[in-house]
C-alpha atoms as a PDB file:
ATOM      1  CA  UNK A   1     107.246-124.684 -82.471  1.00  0.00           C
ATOM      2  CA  UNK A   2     108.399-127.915 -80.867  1.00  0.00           C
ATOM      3  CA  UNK A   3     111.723-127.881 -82.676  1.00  0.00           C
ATOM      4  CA  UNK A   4     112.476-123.894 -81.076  1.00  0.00           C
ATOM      5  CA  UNK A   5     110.984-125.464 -78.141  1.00  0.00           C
ATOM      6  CA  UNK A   6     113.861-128.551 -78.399  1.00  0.00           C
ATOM      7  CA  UNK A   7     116.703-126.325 -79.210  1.00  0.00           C
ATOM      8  CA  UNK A   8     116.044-123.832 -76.518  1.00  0.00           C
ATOM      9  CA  UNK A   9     116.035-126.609 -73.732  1.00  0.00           C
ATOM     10  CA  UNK A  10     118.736-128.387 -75.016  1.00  0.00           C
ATOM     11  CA  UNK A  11     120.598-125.020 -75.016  1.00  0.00           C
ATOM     12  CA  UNK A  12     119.390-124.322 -71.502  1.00  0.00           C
ATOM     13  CA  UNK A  13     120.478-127.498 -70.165  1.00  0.00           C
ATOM     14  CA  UNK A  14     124.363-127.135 -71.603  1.00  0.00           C
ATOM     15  CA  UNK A  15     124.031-124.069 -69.848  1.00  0.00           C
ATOM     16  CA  UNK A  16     122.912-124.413 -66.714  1.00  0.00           C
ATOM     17  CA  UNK A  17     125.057-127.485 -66.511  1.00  0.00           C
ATOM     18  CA  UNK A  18     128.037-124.478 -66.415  1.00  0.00           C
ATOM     19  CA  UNK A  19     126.099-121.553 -64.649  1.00  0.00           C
ATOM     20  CA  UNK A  20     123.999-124.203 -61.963  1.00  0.00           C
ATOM     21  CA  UNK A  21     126.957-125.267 -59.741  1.00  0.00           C
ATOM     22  CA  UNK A  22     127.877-121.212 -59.214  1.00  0.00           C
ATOM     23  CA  UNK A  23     125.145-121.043 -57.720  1.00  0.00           C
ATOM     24  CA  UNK A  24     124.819-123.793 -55.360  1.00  0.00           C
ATOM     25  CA  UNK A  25     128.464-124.725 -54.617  1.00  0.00           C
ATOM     26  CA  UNK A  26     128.752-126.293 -51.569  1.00  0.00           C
ATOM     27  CA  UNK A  27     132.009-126.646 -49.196  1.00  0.00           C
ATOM     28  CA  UNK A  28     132.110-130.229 -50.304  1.00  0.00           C
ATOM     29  CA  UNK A  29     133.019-131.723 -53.700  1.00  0.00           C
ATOM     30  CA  UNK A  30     134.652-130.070 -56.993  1.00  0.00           C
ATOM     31  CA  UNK A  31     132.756-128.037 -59.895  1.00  0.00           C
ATOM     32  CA  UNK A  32     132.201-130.729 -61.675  1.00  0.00           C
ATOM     33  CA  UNK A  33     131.086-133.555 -59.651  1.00  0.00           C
ATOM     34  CA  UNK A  34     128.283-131.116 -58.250  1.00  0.00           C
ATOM     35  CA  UNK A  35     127.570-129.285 -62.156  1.00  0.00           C
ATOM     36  CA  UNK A  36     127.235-133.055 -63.058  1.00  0.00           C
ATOM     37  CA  UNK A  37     124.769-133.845 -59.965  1.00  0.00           C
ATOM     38  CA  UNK A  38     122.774-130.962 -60.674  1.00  0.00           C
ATOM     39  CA  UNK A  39     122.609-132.065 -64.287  1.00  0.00           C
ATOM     40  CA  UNK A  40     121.159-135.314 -63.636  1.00  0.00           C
ATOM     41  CA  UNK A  41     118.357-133.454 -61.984  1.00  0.00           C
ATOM     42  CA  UNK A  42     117.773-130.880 -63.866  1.00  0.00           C
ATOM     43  CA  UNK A  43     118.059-132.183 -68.015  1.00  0.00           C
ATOM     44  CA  UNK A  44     114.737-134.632 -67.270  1.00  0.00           C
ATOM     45  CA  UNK A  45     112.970-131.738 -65.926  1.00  0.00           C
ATOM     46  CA  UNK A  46     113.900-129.212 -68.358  1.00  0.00           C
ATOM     47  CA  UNK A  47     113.067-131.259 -71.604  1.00  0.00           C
ATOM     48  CA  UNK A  48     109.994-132.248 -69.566  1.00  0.00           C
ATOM     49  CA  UNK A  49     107.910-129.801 -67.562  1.00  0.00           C
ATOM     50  CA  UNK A  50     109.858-126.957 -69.131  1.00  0.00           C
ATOM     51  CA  UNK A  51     108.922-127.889 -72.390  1.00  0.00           C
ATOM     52  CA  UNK A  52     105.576-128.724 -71.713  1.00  0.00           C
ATOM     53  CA  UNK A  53     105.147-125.088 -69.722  1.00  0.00           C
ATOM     54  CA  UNK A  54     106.910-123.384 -72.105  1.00  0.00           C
ATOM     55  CA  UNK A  55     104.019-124.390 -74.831  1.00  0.00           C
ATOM     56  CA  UNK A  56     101.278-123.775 -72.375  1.00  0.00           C
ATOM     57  CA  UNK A  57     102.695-120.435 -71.401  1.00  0.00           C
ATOM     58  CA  UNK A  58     102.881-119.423 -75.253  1.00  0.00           C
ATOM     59  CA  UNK A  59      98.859-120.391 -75.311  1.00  0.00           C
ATOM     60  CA  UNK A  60      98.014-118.253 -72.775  1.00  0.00           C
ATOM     61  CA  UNK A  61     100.086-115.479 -73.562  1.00  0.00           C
ATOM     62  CA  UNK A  62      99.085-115.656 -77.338  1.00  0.00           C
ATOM     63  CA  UNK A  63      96.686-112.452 -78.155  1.00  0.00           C
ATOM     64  CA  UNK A  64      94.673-113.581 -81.340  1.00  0.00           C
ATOM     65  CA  UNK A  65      98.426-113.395 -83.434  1.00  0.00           C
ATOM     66  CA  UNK A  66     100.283-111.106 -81.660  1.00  0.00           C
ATOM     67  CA  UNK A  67     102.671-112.824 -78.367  1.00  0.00           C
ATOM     68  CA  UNK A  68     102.268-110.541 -75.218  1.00  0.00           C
ATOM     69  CA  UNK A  69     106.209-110.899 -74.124  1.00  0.00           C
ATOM     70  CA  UNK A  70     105.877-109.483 -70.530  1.00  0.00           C
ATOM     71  CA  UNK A  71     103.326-112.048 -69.790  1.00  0.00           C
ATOM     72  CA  UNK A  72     105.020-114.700 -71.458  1.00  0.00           C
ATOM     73  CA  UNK A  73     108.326-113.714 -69.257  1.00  0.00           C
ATOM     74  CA  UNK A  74     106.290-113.659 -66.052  1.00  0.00           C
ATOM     75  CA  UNK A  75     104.698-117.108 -66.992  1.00  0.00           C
ATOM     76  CA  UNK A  76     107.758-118.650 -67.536  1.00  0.00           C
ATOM     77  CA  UNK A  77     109.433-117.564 -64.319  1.00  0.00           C
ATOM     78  CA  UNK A  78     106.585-118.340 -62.432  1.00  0.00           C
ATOM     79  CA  UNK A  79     105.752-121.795 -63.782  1.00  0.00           C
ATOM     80  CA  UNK A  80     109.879-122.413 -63.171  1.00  0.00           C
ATOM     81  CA  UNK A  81     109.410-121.273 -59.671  1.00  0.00           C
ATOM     82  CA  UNK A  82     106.261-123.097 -58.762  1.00  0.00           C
ATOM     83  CA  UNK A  83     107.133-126.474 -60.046  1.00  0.00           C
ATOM     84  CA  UNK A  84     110.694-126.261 -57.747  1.00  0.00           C
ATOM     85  CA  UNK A  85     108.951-124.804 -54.877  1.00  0.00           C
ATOM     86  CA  UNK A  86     106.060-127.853 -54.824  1.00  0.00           C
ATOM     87  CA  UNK A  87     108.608-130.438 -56.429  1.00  0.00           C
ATOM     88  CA  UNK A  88     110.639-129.684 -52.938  1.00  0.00           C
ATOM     89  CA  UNK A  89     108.426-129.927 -50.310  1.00  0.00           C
ATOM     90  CA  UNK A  90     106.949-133.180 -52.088  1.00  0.00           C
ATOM     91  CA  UNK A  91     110.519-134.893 -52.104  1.00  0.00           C
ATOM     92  CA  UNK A  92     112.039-133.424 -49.084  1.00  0.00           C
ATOM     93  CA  UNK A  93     109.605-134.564 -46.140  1.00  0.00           C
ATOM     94  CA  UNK A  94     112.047-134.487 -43.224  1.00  0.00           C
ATOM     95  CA  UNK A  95     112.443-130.031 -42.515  1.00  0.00           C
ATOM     96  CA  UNK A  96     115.933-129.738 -40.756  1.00  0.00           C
ATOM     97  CA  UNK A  97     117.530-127.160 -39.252  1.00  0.00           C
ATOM     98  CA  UNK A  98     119.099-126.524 -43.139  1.00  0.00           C
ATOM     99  CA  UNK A  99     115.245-126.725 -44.736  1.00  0.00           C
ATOM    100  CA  UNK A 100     115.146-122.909 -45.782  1.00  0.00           C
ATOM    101  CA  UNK A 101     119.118-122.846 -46.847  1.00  0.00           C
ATOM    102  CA  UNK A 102     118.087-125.711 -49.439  1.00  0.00           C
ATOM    103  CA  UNK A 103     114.684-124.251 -50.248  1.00  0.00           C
ATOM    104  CA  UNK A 104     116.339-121.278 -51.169  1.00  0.00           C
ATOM    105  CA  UNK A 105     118.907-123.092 -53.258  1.00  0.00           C
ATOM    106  CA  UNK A 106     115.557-124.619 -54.901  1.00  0.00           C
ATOM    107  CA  UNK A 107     113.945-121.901 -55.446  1.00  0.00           C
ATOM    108  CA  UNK A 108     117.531-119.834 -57.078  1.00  0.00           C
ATOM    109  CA  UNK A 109     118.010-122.724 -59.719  1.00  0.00           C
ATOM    110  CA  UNK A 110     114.382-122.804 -60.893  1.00  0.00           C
ATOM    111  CA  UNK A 111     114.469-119.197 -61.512  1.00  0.00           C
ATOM    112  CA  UNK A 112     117.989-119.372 -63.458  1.00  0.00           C
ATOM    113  CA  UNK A 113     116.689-122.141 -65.744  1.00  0.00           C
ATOM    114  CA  UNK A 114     113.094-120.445 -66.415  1.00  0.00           C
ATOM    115  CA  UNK A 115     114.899-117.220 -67.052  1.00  0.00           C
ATOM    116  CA  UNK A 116     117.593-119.387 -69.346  1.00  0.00           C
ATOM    117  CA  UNK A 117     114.910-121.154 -71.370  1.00  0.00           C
ATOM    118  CA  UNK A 118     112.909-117.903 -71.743  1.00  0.00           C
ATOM    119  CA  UNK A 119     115.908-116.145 -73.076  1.00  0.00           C
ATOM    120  CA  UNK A 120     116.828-118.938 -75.456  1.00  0.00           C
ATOM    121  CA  UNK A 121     113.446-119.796 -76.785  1.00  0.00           C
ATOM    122  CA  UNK A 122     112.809-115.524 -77.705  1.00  0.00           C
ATOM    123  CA  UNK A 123     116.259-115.349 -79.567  1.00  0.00           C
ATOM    124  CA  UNK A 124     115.383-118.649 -81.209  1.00  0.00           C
ATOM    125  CA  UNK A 125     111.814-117.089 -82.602  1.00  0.00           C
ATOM    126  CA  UNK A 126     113.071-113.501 -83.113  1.00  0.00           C
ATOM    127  CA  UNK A 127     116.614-114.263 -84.427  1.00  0.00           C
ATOM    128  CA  UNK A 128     116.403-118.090 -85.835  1.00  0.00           C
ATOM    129  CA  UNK A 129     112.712-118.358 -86.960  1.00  0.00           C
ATOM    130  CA  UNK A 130     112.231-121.544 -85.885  1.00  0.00           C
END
């Protein structure tokens, strides 16, 4: 399980690395400076907290052998959208003017990489077997 687990983040980060800086592009700076400044954030957390969620969410979602998918999708979304929702209002203490623009940005890229590492880690057990 830890090896799917692996190979879906690692896929999800290569990703998101490409899809990421669509959705937060800014006026300022190129594709690629701000796909590699989101990177730098998100890879850590994803081989992290979305590994470590990901294995918790299979636990609780696990019906004696039998995987209830629907709760497992829901649990993976929601554990994506909690940790970027508490992660920014611990590390952004000052609220500006732009506070909901950003929290929204937040909140947008946690979803994309739950829903990325959910999609990747089913096709890895249904189509890989890992």
């Amino acid at each position: 399980m830890i090896d799917r687990k692996l190979f879906a983040a690692f896929l999800t980060s290569v990703l998101s690395y490409f899809l990421l800086p669509l959705v937060i592009m800014q006026p300022y700076g190129t594709y690629f400076e701000v796909a590699f400044a989101v990177s730098i954030v998100t890879v850590p957390i994803i081989f992290t907290y979305g590994i470590f969620t990901s294995i918790l969410a299979d636990r609780i979602a696990r019906k004696g052998e039998a995987t209830i998918e629907p709760i497992l999708f829901l649990l993976h979304i929601g554990f994506g959208v909690c940790f970027t929702g508490v992660a920014f209002l611990i590390f952004y203490p000052v609220i500006e003017e732009d506070f909901f623009m950003y929290a929204g940005i937040v909140f947008k890229c946690g979803m994309v990489c739950s829903l990325i590492y959910y999609v990747f880690d089913f096709l890895c057990k249904k189509f890989l077997r890992i």
